[in-house]
Protein backbone atom coordinates (compact mmCIF):
# COMPACT_ATOMS: atom_id res chain seq x y z
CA UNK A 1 -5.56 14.45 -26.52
CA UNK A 2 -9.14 13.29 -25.58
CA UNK A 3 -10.44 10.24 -25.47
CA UNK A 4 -14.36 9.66 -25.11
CA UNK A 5 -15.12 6.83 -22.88
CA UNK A 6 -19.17 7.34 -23.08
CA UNK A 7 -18.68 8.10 -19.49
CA UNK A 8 -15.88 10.12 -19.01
CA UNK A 9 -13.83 12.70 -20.68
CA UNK A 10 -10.23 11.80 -19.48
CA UNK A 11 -6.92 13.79 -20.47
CA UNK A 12 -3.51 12.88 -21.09
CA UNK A 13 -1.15 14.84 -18.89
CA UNK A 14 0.79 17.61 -20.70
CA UNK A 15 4.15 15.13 -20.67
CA UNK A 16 2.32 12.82 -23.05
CA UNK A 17 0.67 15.84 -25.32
CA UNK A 18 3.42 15.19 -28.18
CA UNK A 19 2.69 13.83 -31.67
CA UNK A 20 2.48 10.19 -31.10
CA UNK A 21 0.88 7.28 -32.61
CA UNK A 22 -1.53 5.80 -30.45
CA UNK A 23 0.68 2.56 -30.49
CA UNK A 24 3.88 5.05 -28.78
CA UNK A 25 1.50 6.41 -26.44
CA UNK A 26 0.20 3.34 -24.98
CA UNK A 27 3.94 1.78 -25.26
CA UNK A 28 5.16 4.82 -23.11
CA UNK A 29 2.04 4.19 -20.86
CA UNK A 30 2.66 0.62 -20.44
CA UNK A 31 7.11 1.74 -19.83
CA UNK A 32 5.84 3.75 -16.62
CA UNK A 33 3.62 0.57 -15.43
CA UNK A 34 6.93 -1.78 -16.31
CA UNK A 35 9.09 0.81 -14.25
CA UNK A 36 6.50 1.11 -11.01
CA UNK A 37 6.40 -2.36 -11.17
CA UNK A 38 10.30 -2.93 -11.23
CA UNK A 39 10.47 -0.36 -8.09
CA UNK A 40 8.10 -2.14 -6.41
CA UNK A 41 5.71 1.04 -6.10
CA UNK A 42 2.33 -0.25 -6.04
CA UNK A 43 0.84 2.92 -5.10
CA UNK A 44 2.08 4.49 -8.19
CA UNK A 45 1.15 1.33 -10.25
CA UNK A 46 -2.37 1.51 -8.61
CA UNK A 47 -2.82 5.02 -9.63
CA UNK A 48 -1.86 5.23 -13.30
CA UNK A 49 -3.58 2.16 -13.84
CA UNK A 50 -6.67 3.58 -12.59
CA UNK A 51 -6.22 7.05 -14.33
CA UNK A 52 -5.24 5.69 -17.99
CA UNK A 53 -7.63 2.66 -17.82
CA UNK A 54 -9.88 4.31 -20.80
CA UNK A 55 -7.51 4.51 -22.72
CA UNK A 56 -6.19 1.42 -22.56
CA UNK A 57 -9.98 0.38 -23.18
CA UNK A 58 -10.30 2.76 -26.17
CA UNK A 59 -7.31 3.02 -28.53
CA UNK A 60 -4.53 -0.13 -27.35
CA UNK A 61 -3.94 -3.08 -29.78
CA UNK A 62 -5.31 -6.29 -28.19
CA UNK A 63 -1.36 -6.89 -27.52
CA UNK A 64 -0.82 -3.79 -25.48
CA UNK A 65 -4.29 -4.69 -23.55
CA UNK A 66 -3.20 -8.22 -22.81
CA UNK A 67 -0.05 -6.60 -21.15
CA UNK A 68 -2.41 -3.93 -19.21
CA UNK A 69 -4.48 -6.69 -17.88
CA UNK A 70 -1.44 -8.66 -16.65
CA UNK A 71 -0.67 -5.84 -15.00
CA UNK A 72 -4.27 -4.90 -13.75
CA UNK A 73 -4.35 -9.12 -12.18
CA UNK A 74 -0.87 -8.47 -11.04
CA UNK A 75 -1.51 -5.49 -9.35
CA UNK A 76 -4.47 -7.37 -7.36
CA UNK A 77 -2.35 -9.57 -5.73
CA UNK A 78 0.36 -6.60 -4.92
CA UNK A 79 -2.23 -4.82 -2.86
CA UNK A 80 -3.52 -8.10 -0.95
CA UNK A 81 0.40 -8.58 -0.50
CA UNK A 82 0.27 -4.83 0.80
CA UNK A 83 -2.37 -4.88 2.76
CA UNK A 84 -1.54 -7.68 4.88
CA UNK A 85 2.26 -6.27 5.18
CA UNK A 86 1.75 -2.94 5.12
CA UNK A 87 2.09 -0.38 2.02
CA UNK A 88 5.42 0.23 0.71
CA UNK A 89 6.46 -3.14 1.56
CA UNK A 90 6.86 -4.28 -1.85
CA UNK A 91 9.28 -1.37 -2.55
CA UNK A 92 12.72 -2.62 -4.06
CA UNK A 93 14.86 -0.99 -1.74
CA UNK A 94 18.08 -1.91 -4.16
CA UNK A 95 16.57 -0.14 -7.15
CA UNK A 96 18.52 2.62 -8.03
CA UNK A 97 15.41 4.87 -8.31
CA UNK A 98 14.02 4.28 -4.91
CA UNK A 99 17.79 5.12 -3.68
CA UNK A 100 17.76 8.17 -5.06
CA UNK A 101 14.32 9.23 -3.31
CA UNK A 102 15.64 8.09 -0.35
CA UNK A 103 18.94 9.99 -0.72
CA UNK A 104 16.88 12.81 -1.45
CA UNK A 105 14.57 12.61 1.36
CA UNK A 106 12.03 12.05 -0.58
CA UNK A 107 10.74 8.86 0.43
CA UNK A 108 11.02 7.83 4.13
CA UNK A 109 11.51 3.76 4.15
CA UNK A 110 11.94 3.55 8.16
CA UNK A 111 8.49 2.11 9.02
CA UNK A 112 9.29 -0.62 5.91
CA UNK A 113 12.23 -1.36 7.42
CA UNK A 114 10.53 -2.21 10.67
CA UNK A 115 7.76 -4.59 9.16
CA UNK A 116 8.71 -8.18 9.53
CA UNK A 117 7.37 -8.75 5.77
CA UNK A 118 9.78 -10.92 3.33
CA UNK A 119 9.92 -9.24 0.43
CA UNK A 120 11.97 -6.55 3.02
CA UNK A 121 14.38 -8.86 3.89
CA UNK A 122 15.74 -9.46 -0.05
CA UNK A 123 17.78 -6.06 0.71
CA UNK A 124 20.01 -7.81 3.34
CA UNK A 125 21.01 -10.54 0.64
């Protein structure tokens, strides 16, 4: 699928290149935001937001783009949050996905662990 922004041609990734309304593709869209958000990965947050932001613009019911901009304001005060504590310090180190990178070596949480930033200290509880 293509959408035309008058700019930009952007692509959906292969993953989403299954017969779906427009409605279930910005629903699945807006799942992966809910889930980054729910880890605590801003990085990823930051980045799908900024590569599905035309469509969001183009095809989403005003509903669905009310949710997208909550998470677009959200997502401003993340990365202030970030920046002053350092990134990854807004990862939820109890969430069962971030575990699993960790037990996987995926995702190296040491240098979180050594910033003095609150959100960090919510694993010790």
């Amino acid at each position: 699928m293509t959408v035309d922004t008058g700019k930009i041609e952007t692509r959906l990734p292969p993953l989403f290149l299954v017969e779906q309304s427009d409605n279930e593709l910005i629903d699945e869209l807006l799942k992966v935001l809910r889930f980054s958000e729910e880890c605590g990965s801003i990085a990823n947050m930051q980045r799908q937001i900024a590569r599905y932001e035309p469509f969001f613009n183009s095809i989403a019911s005003e509903e669905q783009r009310n949710e997208y901009n909550s998470f677009r304001d959200r997502l401003r005060e993340y990365l202030a949050y970030e920046e002053q504590y350092g990134t990854g310090s807004l990862l939820n180190l109890s969430h069962p996905f971030i575990r699993q990178q960790i037990c996987r070596g995926a995702m190296d949480v040491r240098r979180v662990l050594l910033w003095k930033a609150p959100k960090v200290a919510q694993i010790f509880r």
